[in-house]
Protein backbone atom coordinates (compact mmCIF):
# COMPACT_ATOMS: atom_id res chain seq x y z
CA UNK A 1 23.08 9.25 12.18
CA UNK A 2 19.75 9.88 10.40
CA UNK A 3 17.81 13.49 11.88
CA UNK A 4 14.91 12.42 14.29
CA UNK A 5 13.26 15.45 13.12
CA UNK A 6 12.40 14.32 9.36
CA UNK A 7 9.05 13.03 8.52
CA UNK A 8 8.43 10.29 7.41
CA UNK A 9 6.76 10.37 3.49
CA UNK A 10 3.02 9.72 3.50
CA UNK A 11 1.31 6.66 2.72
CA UNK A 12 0.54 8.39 -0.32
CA UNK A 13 3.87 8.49 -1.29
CA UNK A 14 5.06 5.38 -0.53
CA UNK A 15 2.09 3.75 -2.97
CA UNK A 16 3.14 5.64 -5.58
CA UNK A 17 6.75 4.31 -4.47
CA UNK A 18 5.33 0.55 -4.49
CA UNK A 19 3.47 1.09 -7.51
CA UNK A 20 6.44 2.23 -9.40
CA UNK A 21 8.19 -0.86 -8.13
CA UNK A 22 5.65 -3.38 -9.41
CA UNK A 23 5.70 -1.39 -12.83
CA UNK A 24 9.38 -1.54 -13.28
CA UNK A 25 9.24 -5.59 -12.21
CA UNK A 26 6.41 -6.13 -14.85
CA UNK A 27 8.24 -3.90 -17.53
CA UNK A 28 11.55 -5.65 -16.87
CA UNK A 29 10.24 -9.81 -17.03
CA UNK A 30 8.44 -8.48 -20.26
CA UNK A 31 11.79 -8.34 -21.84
CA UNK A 32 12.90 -11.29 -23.71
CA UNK A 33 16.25 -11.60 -21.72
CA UNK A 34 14.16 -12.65 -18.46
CA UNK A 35 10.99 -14.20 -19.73
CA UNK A 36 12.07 -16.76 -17.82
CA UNK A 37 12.41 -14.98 -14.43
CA UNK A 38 10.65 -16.16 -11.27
CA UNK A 39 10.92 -12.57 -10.21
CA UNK A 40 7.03 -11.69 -11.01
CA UNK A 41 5.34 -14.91 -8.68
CA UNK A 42 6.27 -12.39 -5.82
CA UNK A 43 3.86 -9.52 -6.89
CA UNK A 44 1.04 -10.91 -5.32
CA UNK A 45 1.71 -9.76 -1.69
CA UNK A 46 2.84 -6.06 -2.46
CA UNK A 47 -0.07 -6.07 -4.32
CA UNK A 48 -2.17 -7.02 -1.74
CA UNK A 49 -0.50 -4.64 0.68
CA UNK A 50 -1.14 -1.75 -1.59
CA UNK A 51 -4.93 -2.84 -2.21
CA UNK A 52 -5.15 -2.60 1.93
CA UNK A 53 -4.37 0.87 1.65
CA UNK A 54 -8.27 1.61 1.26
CA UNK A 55 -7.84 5.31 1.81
CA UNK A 56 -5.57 6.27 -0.27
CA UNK A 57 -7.42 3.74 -3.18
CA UNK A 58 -10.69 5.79 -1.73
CA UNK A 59 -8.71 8.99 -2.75
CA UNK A 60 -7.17 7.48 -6.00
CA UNK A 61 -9.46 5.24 -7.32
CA UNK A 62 -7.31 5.31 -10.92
CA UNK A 63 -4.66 3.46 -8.80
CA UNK A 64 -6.98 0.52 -8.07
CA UNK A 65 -7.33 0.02 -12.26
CA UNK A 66 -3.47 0.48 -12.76
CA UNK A 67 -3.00 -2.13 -9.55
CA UNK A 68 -5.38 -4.76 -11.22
CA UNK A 69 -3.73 -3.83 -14.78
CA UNK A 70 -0.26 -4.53 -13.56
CA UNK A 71 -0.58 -7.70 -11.39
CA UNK A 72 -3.08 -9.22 -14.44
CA UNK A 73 -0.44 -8.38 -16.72
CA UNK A 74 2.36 -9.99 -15.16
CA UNK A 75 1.75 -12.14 -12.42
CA UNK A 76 1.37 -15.84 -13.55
CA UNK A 77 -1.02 -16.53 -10.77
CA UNK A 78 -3.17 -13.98 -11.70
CA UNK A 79 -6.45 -16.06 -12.62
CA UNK A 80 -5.93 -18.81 -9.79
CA UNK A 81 -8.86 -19.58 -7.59
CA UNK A 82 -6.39 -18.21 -4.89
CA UNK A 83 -6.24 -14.85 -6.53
CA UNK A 84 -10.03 -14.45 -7.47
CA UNK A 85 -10.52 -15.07 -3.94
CA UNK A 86 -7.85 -12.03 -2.67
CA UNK A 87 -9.31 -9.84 -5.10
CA UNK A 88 -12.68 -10.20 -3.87
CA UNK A 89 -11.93 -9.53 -0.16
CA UNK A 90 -9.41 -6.41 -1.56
CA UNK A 91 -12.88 -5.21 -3.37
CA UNK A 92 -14.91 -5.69 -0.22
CA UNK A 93 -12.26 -3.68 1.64
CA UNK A 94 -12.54 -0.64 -0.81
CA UNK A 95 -16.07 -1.41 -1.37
CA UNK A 96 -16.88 -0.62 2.55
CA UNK A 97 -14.04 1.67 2.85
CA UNK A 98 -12.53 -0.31 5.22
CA UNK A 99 -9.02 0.65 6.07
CA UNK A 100 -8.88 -1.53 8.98
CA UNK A 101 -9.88 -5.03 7.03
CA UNK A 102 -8.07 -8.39 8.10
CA UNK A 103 -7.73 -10.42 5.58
CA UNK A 104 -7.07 -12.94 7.37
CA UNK A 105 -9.83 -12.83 9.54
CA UNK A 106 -12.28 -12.68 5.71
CA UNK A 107 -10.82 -15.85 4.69
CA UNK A 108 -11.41 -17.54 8.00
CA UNK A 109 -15.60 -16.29 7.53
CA UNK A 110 -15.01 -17.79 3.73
CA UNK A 111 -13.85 -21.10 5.15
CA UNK A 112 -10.63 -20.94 2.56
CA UNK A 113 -7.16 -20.13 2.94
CA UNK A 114 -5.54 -17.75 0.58
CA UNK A 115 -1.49 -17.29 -0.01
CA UNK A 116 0.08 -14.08 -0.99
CA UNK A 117 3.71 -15.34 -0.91
């Protein structure tokens, strides 16, 4: 039975957890033995969910550029129309410090529809 009384890690620490993640999935399918691995086409929504996390990206802006590196690096989607499209609502978001935005709501105002699985 797990103790009621142990906090639970910060948001802080759980980017850094998800960031990590992401890392070792882009290390890993740059390896010639799974070059061929579907495994990176499902960065695109932890990525998003980490680029939500305004406050933290407020506090650690050098996480933003190692975000953008990572999912540019590895994610074959990276340059789609789709994508541009997330990563300019994700930059509004941090741009107005917005730790509440709904994406969903921003693509409705854009008249477009935009995927993260």
């Amino acid at each position: 039975m797990a103790d009621s009384n142990l906090a639970s890690p910060s948001t802080e620490v759980l980017m850094s957890r998800l960031m990590a993640a992401i890392d070792a999935l882009c290390e890993t399918c740059r390896r010639p033995q799974y070059s061929q691995s579907l495994a990176t086409n499902s960065i695109l929504y932890p990525y998003t969910a980490a680029r939500l996390e305004v406050a933290v990206l407020v506090r650690r802006p050098e996480w933003v550029e190692e975000l953008r590196r990572l999912v540019k690096l590895c994610d074959p989607y990276a340059m789609t129309a789709n994508f541009c499209t997330l990563d300019e609502m994700l930059d509004e978001a941090l741009d107005k410090g917005d730790d509440d935005y709904d994406i969903d709501e921003q693509a409705r105002r854009r008249n477009t529809e935009v995927a993260t699985f």
